[in-house]
N, C-alpha and C. Protein backbone atom coordinates (compact mmCIF):
# COMPACT_ATOMS: atom_id res chain seq x y z
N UNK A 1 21.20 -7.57 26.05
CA UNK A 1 19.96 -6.86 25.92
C UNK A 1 18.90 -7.84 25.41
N UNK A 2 17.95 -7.57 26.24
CA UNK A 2 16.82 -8.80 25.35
C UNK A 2 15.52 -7.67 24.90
N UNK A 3 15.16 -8.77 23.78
CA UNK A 3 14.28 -8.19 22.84
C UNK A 3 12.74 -7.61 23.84
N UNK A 4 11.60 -6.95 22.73
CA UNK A 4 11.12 -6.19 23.99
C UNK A 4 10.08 -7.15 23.58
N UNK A 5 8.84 -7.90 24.91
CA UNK A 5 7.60 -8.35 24.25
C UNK A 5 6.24 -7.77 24.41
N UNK A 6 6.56 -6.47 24.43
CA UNK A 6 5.13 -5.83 25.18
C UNK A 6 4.67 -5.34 23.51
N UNK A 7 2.78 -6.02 23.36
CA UNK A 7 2.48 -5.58 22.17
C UNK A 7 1.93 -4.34 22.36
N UNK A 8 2.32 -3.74 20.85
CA UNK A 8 1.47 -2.35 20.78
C UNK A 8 0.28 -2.53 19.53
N UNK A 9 -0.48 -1.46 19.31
CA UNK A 9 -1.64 -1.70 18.78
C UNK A 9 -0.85 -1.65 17.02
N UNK A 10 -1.21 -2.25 16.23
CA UNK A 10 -0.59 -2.69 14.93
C UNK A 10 -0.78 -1.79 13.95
N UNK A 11 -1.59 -0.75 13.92
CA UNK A 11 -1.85 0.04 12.95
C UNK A 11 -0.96 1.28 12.64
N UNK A 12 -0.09 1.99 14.02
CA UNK A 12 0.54 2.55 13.72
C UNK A 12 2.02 1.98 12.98
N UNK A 13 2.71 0.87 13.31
CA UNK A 13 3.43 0.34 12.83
C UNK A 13 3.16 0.10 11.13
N UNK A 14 2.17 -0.71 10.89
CA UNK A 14 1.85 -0.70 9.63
C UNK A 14 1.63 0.80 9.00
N UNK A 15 1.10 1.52 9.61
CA UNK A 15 1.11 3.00 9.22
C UNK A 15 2.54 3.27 8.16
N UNK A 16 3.16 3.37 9.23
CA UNK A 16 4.47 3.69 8.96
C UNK A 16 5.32 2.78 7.88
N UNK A 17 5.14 1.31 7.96
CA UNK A 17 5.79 0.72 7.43
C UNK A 17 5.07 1.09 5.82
N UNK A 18 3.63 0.97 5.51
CA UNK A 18 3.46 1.60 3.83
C UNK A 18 3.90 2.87 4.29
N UNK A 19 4.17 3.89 4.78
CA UNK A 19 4.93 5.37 4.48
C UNK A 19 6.44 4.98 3.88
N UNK A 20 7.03 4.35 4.91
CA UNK A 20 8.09 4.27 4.40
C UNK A 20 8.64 3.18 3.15
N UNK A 21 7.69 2.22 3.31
CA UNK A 21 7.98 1.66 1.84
C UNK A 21 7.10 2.29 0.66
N UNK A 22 6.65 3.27 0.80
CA UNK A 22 6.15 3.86 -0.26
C UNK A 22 6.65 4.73 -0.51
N UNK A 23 7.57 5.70 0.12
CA UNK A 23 8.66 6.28 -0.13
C UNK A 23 10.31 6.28 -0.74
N UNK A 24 10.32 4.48 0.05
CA UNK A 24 11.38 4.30 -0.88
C UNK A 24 10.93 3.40 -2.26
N UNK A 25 9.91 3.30 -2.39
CA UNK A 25 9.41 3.14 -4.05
C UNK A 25 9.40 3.72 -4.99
N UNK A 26 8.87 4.88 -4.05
CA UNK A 26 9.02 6.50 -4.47
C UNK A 26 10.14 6.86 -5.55
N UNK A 27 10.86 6.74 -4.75
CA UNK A 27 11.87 7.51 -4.63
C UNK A 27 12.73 6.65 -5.89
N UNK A 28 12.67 5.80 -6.24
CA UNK A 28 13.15 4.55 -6.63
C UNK A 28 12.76 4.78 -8.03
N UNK A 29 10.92 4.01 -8.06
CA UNK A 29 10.84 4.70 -9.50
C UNK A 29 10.75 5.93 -10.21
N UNK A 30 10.73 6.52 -9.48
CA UNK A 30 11.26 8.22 -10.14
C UNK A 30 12.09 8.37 -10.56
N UNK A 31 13.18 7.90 -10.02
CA UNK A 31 14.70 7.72 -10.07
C UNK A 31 14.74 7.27 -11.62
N UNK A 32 14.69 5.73 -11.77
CA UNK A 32 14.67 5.33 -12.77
C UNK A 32 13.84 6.06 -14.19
N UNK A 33 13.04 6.07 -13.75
CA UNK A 33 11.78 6.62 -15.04
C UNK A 33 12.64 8.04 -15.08
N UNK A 34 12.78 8.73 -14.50
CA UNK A 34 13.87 9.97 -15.18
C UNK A 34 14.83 9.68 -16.24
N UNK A 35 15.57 8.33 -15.06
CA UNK A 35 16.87 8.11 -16.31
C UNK A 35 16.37 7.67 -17.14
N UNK A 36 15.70 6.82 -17.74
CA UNK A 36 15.26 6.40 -18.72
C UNK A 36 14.07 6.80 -19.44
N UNK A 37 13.13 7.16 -19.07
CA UNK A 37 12.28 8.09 -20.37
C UNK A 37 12.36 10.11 -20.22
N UNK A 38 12.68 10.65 -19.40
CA UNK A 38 12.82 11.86 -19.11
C UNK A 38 11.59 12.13 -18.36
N UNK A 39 10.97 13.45 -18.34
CA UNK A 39 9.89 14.09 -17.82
C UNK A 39 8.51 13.23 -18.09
N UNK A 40 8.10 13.29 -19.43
CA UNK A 40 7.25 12.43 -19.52
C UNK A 40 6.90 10.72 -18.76
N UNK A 41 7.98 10.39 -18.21
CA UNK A 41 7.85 8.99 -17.88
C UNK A 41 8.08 9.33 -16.45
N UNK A 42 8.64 10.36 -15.61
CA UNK A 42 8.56 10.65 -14.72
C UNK A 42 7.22 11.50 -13.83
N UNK A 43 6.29 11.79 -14.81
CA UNK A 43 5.02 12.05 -14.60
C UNK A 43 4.10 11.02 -14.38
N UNK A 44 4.61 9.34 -15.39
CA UNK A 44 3.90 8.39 -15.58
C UNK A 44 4.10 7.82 -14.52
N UNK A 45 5.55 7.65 -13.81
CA UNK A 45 5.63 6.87 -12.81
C UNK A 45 5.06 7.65 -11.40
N UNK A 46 4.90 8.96 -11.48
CA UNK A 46 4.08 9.43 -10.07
C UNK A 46 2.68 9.43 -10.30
N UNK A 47 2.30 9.57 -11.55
CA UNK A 47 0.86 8.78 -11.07
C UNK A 47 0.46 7.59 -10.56
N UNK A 48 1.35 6.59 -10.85
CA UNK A 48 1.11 5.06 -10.96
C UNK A 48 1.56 5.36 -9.11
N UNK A 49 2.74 5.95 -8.66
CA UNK A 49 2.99 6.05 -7.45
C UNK A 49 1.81 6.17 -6.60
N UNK A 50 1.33 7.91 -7.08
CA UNK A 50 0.57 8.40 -6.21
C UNK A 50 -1.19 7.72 -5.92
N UNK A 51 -1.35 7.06 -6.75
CA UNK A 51 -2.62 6.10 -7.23
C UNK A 51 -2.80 5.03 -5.78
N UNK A 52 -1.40 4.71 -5.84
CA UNK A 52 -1.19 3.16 -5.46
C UNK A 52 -1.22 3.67 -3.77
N UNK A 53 -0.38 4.70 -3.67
CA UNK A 53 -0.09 4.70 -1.96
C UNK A 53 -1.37 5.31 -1.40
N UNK A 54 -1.97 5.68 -1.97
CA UNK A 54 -3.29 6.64 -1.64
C UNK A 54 -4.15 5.48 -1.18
N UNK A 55 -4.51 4.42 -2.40
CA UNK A 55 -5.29 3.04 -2.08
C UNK A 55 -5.36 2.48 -1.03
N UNK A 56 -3.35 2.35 -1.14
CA UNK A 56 -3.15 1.36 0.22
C UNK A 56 -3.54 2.24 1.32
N UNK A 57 -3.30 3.64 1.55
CA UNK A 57 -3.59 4.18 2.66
C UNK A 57 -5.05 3.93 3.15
N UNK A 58 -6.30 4.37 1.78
CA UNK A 58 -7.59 3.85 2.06
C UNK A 58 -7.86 2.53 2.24
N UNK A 59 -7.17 1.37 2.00
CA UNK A 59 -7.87 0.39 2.53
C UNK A 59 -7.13 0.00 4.05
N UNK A 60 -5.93 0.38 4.16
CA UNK A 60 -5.02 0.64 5.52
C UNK A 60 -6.32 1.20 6.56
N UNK A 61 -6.67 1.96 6.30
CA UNK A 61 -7.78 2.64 7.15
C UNK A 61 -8.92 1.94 7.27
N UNK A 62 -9.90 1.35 6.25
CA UNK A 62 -10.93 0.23 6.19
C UNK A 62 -10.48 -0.47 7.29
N UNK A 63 -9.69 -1.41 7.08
CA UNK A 63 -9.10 -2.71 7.42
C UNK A 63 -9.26 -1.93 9.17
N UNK A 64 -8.72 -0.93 9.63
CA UNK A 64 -8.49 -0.35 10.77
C UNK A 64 -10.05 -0.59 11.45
N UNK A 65 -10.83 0.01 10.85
CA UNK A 65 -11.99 0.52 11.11
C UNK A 65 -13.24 -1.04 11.37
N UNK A 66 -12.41 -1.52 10.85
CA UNK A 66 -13.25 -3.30 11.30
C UNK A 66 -12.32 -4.42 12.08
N UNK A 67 -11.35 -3.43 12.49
CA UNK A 67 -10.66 -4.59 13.03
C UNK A 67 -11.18 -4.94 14.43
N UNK A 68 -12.00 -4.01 14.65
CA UNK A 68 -12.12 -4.24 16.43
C UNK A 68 -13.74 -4.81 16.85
N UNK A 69 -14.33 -4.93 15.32
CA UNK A 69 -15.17 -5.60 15.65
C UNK A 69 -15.30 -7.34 16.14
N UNK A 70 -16.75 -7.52 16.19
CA UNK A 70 -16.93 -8.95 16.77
C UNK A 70 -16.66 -10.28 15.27
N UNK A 71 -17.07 -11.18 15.89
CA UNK A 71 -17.30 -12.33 14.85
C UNK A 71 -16.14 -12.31 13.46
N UNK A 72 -17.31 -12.81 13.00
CA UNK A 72 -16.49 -12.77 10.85
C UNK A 72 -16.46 -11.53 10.57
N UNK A 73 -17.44 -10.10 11.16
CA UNK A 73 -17.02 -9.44 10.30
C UNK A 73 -15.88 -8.50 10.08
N UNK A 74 -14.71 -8.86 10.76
CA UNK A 74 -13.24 -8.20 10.12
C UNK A 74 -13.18 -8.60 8.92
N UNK A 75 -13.28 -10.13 9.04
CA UNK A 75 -12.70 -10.74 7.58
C UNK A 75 -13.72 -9.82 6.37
N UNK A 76 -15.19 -10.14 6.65
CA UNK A 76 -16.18 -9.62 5.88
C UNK A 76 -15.55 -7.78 5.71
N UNK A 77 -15.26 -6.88 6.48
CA UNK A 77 -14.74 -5.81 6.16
C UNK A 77 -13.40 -5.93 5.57
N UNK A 78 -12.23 -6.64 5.64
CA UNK A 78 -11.65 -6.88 4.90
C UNK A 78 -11.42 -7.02 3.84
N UNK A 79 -12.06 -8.03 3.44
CA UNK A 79 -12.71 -8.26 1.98
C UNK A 79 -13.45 -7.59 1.38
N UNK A 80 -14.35 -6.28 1.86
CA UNK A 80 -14.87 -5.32 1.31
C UNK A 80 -13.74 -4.29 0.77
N UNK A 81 -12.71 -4.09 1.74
CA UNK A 81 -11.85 -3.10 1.79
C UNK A 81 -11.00 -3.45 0.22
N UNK A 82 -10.62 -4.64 0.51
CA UNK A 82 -9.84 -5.29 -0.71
C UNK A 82 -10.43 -5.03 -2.19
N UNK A 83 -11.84 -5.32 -1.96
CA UNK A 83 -12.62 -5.67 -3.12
C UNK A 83 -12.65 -3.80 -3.73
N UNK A 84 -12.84 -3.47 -2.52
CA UNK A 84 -13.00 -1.28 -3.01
C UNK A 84 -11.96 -1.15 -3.58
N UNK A 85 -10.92 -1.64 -3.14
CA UNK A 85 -9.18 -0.93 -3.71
C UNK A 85 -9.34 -1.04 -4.79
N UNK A 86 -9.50 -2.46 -5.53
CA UNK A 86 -9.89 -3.03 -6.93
C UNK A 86 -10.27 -2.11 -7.59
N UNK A 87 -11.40 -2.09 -7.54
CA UNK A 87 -12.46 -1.21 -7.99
C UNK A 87 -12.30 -0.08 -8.17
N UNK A 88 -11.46 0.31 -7.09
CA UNK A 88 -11.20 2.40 -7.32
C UNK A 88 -9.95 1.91 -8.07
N UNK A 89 -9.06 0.99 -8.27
CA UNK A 89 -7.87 0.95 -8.90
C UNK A 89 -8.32 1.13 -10.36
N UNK A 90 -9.07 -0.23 -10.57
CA UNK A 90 -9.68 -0.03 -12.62
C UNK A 90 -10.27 1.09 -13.14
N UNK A 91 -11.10 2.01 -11.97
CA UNK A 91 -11.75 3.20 -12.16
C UNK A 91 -10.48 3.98 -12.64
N UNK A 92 -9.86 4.11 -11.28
CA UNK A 92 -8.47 5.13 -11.78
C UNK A 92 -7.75 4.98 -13.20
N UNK A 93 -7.53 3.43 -13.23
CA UNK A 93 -6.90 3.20 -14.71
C UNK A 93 -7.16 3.56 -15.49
N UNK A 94 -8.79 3.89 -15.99
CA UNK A 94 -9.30 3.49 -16.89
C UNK A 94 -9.55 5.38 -16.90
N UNK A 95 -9.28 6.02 -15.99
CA UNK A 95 -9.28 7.33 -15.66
C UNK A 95 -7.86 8.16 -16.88
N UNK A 96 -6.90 7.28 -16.30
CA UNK A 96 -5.33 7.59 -16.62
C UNK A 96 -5.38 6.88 -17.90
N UNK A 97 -6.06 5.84 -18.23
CA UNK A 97 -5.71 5.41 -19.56
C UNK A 97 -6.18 6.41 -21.03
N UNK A 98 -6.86 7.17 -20.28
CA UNK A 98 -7.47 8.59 -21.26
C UNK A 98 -6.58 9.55 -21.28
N UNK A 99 -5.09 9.52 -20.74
CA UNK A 99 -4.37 10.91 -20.94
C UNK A 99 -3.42 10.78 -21.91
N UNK A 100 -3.11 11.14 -22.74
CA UNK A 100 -2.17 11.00 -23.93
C UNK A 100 -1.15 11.16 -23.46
N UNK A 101 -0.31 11.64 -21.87
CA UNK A 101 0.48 11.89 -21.56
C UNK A 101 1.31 10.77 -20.71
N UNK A 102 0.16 9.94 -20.36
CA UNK A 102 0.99 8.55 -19.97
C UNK A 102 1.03 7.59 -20.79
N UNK A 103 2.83 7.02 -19.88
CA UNK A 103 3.35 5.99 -20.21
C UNK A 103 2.78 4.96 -19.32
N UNK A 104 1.97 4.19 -19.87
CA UNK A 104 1.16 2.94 -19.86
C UNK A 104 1.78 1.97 -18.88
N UNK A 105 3.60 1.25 -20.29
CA UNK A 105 3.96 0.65 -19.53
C UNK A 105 4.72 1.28 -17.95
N UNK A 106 5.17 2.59 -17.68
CA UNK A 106 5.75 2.92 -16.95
C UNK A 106 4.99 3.27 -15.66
N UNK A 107 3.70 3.83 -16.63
CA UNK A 107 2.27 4.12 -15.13
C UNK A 107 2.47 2.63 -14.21
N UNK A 108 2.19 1.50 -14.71
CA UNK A 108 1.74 -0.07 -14.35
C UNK A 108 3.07 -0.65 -13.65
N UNK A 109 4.24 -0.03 -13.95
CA UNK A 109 5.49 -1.05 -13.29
C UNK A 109 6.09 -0.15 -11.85
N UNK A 110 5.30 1.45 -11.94
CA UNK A 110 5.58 1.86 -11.24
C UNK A 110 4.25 1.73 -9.75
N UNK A 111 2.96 1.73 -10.49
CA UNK A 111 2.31 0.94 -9.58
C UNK A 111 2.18 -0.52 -8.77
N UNK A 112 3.35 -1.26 -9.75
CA UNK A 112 2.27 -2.59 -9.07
C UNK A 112 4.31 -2.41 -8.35
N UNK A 113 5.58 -2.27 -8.27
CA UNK A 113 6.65 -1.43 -7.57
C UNK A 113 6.07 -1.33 -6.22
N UNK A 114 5.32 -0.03 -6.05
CA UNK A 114 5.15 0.28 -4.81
C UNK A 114 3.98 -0.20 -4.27
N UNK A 115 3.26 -0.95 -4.93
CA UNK A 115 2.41 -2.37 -4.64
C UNK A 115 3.17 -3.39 -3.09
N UNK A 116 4.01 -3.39 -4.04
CA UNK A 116 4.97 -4.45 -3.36
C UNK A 116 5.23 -3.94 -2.30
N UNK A 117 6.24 -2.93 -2.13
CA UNK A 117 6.77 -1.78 -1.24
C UNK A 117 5.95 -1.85 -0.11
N UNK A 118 4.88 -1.33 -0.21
CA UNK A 118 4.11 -0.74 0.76
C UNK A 118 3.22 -1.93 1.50
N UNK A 119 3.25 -3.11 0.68
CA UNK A 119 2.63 -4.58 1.00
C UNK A 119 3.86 -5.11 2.01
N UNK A 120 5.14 -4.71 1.96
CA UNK A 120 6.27 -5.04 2.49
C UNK A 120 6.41 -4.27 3.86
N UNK A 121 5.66 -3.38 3.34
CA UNK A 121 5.98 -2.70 5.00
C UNK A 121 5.22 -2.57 5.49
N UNK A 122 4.09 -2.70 5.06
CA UNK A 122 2.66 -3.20 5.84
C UNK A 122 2.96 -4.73 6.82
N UNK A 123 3.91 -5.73 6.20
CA UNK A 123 3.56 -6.68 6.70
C UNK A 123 4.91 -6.34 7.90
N UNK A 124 6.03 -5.83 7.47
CA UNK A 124 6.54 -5.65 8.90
C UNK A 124 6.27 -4.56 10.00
N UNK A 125 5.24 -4.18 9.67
CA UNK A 125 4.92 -3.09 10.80
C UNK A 125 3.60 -4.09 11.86
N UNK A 126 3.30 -4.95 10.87
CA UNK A 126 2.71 -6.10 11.92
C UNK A 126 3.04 -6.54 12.50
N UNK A 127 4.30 -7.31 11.74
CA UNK A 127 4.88 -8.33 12.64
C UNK A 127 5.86 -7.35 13.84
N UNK A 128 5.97 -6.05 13.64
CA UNK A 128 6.80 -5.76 14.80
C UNK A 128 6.32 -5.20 16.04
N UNK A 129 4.96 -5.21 15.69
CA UNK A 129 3.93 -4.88 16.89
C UNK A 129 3.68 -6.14 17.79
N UNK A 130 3.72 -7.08 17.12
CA UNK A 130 4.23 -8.71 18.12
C UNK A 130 2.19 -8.72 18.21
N UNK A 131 1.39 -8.57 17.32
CA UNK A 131 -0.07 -8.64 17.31
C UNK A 131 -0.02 -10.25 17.23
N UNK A 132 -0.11 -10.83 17.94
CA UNK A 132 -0.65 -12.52 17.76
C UNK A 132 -2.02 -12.88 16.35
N UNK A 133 -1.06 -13.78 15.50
CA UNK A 133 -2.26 -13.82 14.15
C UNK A 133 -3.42 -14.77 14.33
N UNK A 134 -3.13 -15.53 15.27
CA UNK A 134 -3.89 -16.42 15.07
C UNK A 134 -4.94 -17.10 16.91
N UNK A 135 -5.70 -16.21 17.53
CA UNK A 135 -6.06 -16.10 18.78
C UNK A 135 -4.65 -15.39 19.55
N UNK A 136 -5.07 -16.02 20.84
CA UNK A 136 -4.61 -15.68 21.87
C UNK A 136 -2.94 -16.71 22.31
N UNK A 137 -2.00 -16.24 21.95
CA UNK A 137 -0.34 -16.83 21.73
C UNK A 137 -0.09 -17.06 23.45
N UNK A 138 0.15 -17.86 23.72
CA UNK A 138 0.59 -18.32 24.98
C UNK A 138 2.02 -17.70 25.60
């Protein structure tokens, strides 16, 4: 059987790949933050969850929305997109850092967790769309 080389458009792949690595992040630090702090830390780690996959989804979408333009400005929307996540991220923090009900360290290990996750499956839902990174691949 040989492999397939017909590309498809990259966004649904990446779609999917932060769903599903944000699910099994999910799923992961919940897991843990139960066993180890109870309810309270299991509240901390779905905010930090739900914060994070929401972001990536909004700048997932940015990034979409300039990709098909001309010239620099993908990169230039890119870098806007990036720079917003930031920005709504410290907002949010600084949102959640006012609730007496979170765990700080558990909010932060469970965000920057499915950080990773969803950065992980973002990048293989690229690469399995076979999108050429760099022009036109011979």
């Amino acid at each position: 059987m040989t492999p397939s080389t017909s590309r498809r458009h990259p966004f649904r792949g990446m779609l999917r790949g932060l769903l599903v690595g944000g699910l099994v992040a999910g799923v992961g630090v919940l897991a843990v933050a139960a066993l180890a702090q109870g309810v309270p830390g299991v509240w901390s780690a779905l905010a930090g969850w739900a914060m994070t996959v929401v972001l990536m989804l909004t700048a997932l979408v940015g990034i979409k929305l300039v990709v098909g333009l001309s010239g620099v400005l993908p990169l230039f929307g890119a870098i806007v997109a990036f720079t917003a996540t930031l920005l709504v991220m410290a907002l949010a923090w600084q949102v959640f850092d006012a609730a007496a009900w979170l765990i700080r360290p558990t909010f932060a290990l469970s965000a920057a967790i499915t950080v990773i996750a969803t950065q992980a499956g973002i990048a293989v839902g690229l690469l399995r769309s076979r999108t050429p990174l760099l022009g036109d691949a011979a």
